[in-house]
Protein backbone atom coordinates (compact mmCIF):
# COMPACT_ATOMS: atom_id res chain seq x y z
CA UNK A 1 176.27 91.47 109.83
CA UNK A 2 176.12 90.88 106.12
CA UNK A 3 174.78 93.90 103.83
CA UNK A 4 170.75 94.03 103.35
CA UNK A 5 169.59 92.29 100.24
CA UNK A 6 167.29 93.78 97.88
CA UNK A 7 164.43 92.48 96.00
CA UNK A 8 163.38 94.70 93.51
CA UNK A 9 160.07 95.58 91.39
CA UNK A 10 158.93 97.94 88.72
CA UNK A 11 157.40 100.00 91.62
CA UNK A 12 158.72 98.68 94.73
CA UNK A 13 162.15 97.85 96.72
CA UNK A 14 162.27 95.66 99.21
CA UNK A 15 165.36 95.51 101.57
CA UNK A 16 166.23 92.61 103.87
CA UNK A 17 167.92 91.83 107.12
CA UNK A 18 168.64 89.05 109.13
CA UNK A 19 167.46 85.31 108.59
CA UNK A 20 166.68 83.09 105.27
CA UNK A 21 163.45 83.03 106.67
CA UNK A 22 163.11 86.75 105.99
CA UNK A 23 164.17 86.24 102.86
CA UNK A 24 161.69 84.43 101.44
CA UNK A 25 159.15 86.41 103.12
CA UNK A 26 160.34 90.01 101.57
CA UNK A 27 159.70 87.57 98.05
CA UNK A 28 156.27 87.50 99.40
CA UNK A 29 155.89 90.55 100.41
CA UNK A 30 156.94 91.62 96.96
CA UNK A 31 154.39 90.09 95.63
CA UNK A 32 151.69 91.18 97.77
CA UNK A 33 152.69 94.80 97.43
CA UNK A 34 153.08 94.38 93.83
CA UNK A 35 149.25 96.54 93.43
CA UNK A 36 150.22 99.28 96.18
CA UNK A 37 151.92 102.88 95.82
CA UNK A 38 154.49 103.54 93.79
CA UNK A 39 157.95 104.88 94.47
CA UNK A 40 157.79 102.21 98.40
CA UNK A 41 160.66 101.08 99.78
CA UNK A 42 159.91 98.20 102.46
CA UNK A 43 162.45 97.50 104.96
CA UNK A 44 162.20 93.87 106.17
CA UNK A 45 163.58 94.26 109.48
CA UNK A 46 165.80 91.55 112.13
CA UNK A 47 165.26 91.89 115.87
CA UNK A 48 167.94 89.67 116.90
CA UNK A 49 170.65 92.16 117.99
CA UNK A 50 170.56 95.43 119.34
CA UNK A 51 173.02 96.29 116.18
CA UNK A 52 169.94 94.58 113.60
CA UNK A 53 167.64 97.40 114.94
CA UNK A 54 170.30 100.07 115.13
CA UNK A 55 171.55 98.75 110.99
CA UNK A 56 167.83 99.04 110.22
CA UNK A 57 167.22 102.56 111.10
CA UNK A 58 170.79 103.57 109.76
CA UNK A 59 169.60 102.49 106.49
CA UNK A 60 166.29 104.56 106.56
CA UNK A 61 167.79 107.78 106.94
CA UNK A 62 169.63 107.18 104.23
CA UNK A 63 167.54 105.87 101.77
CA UNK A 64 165.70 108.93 103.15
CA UNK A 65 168.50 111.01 101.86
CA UNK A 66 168.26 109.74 98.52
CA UNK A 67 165.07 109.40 97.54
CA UNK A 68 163.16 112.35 99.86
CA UNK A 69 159.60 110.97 97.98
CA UNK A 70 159.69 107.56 98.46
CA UNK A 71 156.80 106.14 100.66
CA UNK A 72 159.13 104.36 103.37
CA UNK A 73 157.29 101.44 105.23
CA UNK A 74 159.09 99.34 108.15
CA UNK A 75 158.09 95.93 108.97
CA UNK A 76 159.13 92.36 110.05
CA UNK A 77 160.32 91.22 113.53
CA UNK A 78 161.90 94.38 114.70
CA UNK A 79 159.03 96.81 113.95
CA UNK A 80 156.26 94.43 115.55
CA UNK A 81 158.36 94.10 118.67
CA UNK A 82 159.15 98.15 119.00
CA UNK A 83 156.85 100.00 116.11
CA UNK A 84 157.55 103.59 118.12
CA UNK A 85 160.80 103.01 117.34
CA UNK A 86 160.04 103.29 114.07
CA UNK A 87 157.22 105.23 114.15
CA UNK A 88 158.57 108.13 116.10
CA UNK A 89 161.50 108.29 112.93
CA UNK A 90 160.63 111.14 110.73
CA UNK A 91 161.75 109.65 108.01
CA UNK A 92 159.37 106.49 108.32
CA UNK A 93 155.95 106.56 106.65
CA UNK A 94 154.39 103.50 107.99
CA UNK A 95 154.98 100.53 110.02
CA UNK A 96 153.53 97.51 109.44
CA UNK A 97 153.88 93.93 111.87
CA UNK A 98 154.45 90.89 110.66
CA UNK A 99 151.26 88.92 110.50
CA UNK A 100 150.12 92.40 108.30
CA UNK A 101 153.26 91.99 106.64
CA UNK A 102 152.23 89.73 103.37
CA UNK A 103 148.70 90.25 103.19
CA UNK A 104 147.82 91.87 100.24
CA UNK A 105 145.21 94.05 101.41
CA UNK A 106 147.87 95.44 103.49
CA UNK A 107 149.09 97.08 100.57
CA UNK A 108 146.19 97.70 98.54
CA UNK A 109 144.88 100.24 101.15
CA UNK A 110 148.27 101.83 102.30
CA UNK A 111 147.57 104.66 99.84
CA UNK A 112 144.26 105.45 101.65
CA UNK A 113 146.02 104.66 105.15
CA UNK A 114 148.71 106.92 104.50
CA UNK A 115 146.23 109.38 103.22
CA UNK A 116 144.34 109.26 106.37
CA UNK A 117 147.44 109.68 108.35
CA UNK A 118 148.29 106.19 109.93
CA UNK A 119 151.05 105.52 110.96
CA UNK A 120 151.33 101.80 112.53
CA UNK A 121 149.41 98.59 111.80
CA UNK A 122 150.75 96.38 114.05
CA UNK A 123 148.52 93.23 115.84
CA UNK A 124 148.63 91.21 118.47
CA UNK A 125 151.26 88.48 117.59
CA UNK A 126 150.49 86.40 120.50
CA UNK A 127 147.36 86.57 119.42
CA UNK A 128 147.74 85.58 115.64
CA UNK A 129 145.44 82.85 114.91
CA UNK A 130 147.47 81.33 112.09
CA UNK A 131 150.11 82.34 109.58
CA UNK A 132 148.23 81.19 106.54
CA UNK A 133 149.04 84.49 105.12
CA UNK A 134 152.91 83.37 104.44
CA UNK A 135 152.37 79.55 104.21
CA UNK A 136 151.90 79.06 100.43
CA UNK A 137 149.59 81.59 100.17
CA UNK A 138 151.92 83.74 98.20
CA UNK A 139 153.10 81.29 95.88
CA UNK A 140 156.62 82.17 96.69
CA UNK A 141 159.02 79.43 94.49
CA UNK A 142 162.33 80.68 94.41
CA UNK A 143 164.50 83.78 95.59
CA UNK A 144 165.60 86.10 92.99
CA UNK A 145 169.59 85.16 92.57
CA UNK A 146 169.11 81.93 94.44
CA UNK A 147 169.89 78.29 93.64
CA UNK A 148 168.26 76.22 95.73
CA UNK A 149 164.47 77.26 97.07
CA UNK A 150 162.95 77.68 100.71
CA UNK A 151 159.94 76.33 101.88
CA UNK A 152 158.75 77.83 105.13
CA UNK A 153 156.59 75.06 107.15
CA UNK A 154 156.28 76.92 110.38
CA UNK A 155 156.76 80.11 111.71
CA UNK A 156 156.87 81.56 115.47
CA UNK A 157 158.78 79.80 118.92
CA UNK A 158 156.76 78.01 121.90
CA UNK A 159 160.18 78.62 124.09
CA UNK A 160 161.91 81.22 125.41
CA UNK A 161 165.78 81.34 125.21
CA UNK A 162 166.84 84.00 128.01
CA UNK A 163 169.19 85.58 124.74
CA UNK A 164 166.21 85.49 122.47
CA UNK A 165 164.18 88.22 121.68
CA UNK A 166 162.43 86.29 118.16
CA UNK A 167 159.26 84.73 119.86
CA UNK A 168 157.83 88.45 120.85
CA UNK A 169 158.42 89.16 117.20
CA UNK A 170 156.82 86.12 115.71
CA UNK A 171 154.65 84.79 117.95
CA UNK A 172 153.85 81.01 119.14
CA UNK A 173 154.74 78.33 116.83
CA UNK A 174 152.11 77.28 113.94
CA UNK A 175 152.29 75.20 111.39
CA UNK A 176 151.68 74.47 107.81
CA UNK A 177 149.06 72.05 106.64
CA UNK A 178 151.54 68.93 105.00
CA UNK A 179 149.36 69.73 101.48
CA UNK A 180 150.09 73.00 101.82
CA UNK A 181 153.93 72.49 101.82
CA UNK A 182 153.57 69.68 99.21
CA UNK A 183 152.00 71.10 96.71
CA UNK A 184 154.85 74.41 96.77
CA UNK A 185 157.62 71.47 96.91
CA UNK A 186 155.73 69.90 93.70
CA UNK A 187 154.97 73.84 91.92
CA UNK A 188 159.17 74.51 92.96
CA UNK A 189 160.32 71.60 91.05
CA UNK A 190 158.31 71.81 88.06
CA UNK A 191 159.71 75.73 87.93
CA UNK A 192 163.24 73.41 87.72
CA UNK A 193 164.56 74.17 91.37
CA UNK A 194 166.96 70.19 92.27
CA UNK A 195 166.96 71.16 95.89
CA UNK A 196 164.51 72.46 98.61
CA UNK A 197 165.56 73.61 102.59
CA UNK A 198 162.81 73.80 104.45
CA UNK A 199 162.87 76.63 107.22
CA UNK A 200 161.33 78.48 109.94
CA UNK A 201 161.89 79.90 113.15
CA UNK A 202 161.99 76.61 115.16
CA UNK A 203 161.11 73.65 112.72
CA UNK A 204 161.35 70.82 114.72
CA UNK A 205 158.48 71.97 116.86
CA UNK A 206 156.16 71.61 113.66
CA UNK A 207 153.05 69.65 113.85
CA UNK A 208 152.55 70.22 117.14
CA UNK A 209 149.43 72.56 116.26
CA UNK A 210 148.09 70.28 113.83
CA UNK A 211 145.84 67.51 114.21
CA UNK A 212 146.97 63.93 115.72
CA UNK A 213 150.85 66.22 116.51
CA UNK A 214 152.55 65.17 113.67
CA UNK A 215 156.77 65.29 113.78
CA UNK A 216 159.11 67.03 111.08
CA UNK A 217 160.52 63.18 110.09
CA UNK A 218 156.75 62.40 108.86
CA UNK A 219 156.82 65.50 106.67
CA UNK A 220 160.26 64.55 104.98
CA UNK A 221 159.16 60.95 104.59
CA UNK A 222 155.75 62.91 102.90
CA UNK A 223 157.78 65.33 100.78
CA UNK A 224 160.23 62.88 99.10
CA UNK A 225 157.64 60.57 98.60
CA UNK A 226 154.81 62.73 97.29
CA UNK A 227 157.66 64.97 95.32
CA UNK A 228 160.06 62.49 93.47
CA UNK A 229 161.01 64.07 91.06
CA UNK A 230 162.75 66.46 94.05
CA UNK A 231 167.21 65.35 93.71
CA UNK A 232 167.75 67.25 97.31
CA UNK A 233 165.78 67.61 100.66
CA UNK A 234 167.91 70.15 103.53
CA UNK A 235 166.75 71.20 106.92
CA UNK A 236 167.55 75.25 108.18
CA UNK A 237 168.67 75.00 111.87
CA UNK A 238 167.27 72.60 114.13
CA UNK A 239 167.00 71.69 117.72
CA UNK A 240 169.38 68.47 118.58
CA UNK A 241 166.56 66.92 121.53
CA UNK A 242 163.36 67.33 119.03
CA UNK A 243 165.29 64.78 116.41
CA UNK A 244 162.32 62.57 116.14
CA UNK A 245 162.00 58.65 115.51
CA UNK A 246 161.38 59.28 111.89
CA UNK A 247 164.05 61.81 111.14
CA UNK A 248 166.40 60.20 112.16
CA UNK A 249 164.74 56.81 109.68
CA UNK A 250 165.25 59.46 107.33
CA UNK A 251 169.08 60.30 107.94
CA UNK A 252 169.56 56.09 107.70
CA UNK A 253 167.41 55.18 104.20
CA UNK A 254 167.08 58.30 102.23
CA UNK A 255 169.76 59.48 99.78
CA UNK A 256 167.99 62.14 98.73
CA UNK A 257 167.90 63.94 102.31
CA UNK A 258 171.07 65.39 102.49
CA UNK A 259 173.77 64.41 104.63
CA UNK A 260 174.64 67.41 106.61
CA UNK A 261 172.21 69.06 109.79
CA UNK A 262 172.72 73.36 111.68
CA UNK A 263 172.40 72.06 115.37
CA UNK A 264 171.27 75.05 117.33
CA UNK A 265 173.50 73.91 120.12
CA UNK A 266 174.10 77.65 121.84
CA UNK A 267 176.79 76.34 124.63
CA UNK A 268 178.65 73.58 125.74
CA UNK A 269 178.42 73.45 129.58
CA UNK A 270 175.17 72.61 131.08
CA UNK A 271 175.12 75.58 133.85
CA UNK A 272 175.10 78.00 130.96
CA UNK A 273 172.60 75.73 128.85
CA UNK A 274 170.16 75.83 132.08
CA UNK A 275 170.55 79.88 132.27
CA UNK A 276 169.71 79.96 128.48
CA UNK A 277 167.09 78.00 129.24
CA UNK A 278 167.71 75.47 126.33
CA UNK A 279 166.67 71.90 126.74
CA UNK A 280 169.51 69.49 126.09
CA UNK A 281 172.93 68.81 127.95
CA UNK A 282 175.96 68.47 126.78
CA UNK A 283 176.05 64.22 126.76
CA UNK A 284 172.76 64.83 124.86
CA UNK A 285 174.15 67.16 122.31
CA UNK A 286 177.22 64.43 121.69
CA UNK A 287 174.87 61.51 122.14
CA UNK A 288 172.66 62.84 119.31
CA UNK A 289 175.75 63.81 116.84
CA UNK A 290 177.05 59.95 117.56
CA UNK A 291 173.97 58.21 116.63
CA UNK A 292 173.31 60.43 113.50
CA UNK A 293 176.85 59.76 112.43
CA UNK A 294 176.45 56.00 113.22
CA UNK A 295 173.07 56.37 110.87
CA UNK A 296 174.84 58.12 108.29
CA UNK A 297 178.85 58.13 108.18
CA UNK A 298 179.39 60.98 106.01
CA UNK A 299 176.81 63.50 107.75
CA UNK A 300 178.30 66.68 108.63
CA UNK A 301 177.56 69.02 111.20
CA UNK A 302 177.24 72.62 111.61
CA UNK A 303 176.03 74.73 114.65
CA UNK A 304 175.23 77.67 116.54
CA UNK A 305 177.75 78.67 119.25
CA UNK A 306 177.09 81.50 121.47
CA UNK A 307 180.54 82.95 123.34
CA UNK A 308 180.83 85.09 126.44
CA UNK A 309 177.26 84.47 127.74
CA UNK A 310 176.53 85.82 131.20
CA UNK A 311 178.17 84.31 133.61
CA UNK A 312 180.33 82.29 131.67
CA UNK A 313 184.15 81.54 132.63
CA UNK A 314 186.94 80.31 131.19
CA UNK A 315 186.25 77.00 132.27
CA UNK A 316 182.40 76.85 130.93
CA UNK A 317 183.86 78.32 127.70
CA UNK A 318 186.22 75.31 127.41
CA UNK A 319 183.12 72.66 126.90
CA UNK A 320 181.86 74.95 124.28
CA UNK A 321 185.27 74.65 122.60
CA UNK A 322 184.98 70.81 123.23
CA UNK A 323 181.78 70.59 121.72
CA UNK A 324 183.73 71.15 118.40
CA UNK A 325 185.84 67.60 118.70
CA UNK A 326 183.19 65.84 120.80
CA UNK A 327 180.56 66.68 118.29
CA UNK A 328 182.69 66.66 115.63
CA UNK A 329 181.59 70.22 114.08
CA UNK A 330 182.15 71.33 110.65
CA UNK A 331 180.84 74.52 109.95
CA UNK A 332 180.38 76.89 113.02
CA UNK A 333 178.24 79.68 113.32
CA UNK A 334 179.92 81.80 116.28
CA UNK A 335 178.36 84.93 118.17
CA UNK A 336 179.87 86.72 120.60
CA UNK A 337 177.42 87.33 123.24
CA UNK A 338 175.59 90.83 122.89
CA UNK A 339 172.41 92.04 125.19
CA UNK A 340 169.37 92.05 123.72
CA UNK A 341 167.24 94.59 125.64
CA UNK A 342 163.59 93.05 127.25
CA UNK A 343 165.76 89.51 127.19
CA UNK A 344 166.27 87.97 130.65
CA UNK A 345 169.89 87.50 129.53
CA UNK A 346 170.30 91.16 129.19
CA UNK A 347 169.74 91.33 133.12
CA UNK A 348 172.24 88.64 134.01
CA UNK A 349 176.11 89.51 135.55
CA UNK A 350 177.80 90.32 131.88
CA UNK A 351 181.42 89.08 130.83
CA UNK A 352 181.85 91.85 129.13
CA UNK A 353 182.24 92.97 125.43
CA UNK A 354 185.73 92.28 124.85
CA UNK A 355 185.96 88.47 126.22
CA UNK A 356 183.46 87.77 124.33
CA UNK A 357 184.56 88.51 121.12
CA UNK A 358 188.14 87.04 122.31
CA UNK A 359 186.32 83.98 123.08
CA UNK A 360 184.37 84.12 120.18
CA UNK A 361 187.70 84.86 118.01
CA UNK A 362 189.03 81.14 119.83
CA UNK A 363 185.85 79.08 118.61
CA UNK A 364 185.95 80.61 115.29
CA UNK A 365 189.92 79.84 114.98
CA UNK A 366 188.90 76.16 116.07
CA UNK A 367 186.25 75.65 113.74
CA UNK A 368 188.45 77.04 110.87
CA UNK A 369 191.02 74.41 111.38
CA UNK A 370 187.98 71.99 111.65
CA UNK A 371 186.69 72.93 108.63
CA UNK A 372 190.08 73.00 107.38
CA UNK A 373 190.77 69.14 108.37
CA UNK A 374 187.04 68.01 106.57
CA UNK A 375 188.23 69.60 103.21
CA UNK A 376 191.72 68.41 103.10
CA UNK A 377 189.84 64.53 103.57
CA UNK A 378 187.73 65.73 100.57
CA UNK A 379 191.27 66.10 98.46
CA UNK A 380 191.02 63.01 95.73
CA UNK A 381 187.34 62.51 95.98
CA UNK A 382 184.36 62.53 93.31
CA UNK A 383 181.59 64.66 94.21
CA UNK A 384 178.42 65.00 93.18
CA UNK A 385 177.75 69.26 93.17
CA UNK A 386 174.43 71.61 93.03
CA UNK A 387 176.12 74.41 91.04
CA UNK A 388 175.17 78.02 92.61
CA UNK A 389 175.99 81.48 90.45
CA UNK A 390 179.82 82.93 90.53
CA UNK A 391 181.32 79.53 89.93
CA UNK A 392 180.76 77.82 93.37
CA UNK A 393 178.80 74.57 94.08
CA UNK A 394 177.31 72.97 97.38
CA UNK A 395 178.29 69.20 98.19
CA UNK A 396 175.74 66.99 99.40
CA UNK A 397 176.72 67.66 102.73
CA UNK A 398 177.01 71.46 102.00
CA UNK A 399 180.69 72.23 101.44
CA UNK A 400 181.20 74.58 99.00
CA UNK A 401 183.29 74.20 96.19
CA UNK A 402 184.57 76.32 93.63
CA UNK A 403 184.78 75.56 89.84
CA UNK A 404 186.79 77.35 87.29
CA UNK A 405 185.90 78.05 84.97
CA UNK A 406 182.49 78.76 85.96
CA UNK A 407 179.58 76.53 85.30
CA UNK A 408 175.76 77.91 84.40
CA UNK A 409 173.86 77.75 87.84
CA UNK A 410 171.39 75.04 88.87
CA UNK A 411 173.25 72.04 87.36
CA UNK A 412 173.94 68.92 89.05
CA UNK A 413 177.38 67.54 87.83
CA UNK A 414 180.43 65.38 89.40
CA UNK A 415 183.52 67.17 90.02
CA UNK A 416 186.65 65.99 90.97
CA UNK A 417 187.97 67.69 94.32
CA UNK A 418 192.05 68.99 93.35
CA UNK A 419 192.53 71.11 96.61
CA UNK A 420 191.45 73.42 99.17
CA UNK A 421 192.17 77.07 100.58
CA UNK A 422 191.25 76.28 104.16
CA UNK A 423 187.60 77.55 103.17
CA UNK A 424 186.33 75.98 100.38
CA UNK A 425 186.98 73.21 97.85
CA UNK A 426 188.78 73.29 93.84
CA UNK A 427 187.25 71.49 91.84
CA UNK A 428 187.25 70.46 88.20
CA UNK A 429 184.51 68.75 86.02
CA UNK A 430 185.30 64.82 85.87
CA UNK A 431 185.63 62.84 82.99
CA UNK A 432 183.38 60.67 82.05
């Protein structure tokens, strides 16, 4: 897993694991805290992994050793779905779930709390009425020492993956109000942000909740309509059978809806689909990637690949590995599988640890010579780059590319494509 990331305040430290989704909610939470104790350090905690839980409470002992007065407060997905974890560490001072998470009250009375002696403040997720608290409520436009800005328009999962442990720690799917997410797309790009992703835990489940059960293509037809002056519109991952009528009207008309969509695709053969209990086949998954691609030629797909999964064999394995030609796959995400206790999939017949990762280490070499085959096409082209910090850019449909010598950030430029390193693009600004 990648280090924690910390988002610092006169008074306060907050350090994150896990998802983008997280990350824009320690911003938030940030903010909220901004009137609490001093001398807090908030952990932002990930549930998905056994090791997310097991980094999480390496890292409080030893921010414990080196600062023995800070107020230390645990919260996010992997305190609300085990707080006595947490709660039983010595080190911890309070933990706190995460529909308490962002509220500011939360943090104006943690001095009294922790005066009083508490110790956890953790609800009912299931029983959550709304998460109003995070959606636009903290007026969260941008990521400290990021480019492009997230706009979360749903939160919480309706399904229940057998590998997945997420929906216990976020609760059922709800939704943002469309005005809600508008007006933060219109307050991000008059604070001079070109491009917007919008996230959540499962985004193509939102509307649902809302009145008349809007679909995710209606709110990207709203946004670039009601936000113009917006240059780029993303998706985080998505689910390849919720691709609605409109989304995909968006992948055919709108330029400004970038050309590349994270399929949360999981496996390749159907048996293990059915045990994850995910919804689509393996014709579906390839049907989908076809008709996008025969909407939009140069759209570009990454995804989600799970390896080793209980029960698997060699042979199941092998449509997972096809999925990468039949789907045509650019940018893999590859786990090897690893139990997630209270998970159905944790009780299944395992493969074991090390096939798993030597599975895992297959997909991965297949998607790097995939990867490796898109950017060598790029070689020769014009293309038109969101410039990030340290000299890299994203393409429209997200390759990145590095420029020498490095441009300021946020800039939206054409560069001509001279090579490749099997990982990313060389580029060069082009003439004019």
């Amino acid at each position: 897993m990648n280090a924690p990331a910390r988002v610092a305040a006169p008074n306060i430290d907050v350090v994150t694991f896990g998802c983008r989704l997280n990350a824009l909610e320690s911003e938030a939470i940030r903010r909220a805290a901004a009137g609490g104790p001093d001398d807090l350090v908030i952990l932002n905690t990930c549930a998905v992994t056994a090791e997310a839980v097991r980094q999480a409470k390496q890292n409080i002992r030893r921010i414990r050793r080196e600062r023995p007065d800070a107020k230390i407060v645990v919260t996010g997905c992997a305190a609300q779905i085990e707080p006595e974890t947490f709660a039983d560490m010595p080190e911890v001072s309070m933990v706190i779930g995460n529909t308490e998470k962002a509220r500011p009250k939360t943090w104006r009375d943690l001095a009294d709390a922790l005066a009083d002696g508490e110790r956890t403040q953790v609800g009912d997720i299931m029983q959550a009425p709304d998460a109003g608290w995070i959606f636009g409520a903290s007026g969260v436009d941008s990521i400290e020492g990021q480019t492009r800005a997230f706009v979360e328009v749903q939160t919480g999962c309706d399904h229940r993956c057998t590998f997945c442990i997420i929906p216990f720690g976020r609760g059922p799917s709800r939704s943002a109000q469309p005005g809600i997410i508008i007006e933060q797309a219109r307050r991000i790009v008059r604070n001079g942000a070109r491009e917007i992703v919008l996230t959540g835990v499962d985004i193509t489940s939102w509307g649902h909740d809302l009145p008349d059960a809007p679909k995710l293509g209606l709110l990207v037809k709203r946004i670039l309509r009601d936000v113009p002056e917006l240059d780029r519109l993303r998706l985080s991952s998505i689910d390849c059978i919720e691709i609605d009528r409109d989304l995909l009207d968006v992948v055919a008309t709108e330029p400004r809806f970038m050309p590349h969509l994270h399929l949360s695709l999981q496996a390749g053969d159907d048996l293990i689909l059915k045990r994850m209990k995910r919804r689509h086949t393996h014709a579906q998954a390839v049907g989908v990637c076809a008709e996008l691609r025969a909407l939009r030629p140069d759209i570009v797909f990454g995804a989600d690949i799970i390896a080793g999964f209980p029960t698997e064999t060699e042979d199941m394995f092998s449509r997972s590995l096809d999925l990468v030609e039949s789907c045509g796959l650019t940018h893999l995400h590859v786990f090897p599988f690893s139990p997630r206790a209270g998970t159905p999939a944790a009780r299944m017949p395992q493969v074991g640890r090390a096939m798993a990762k030597e599975r895992a280490a297959r997909l991965r070499e297949k998607g790097e010579a995939a990867l490796a085959a898109h950017l060598e096409l790029q070689v020769g082209k014009t293309l038109r780059v969101l410039t990030e910090r340290g000299g890299l850019a994203r393409a429209e449909d997200f390759t990145s590319v590095r420029l020498e010598p490095a441009p300021e950030h946020g800039l939206m430029m054409e560069v001509a494509i001279g090579g490749h390193d099997g990982r990313e693009l060389s580029g060069f600004v082009a003439p004019h």
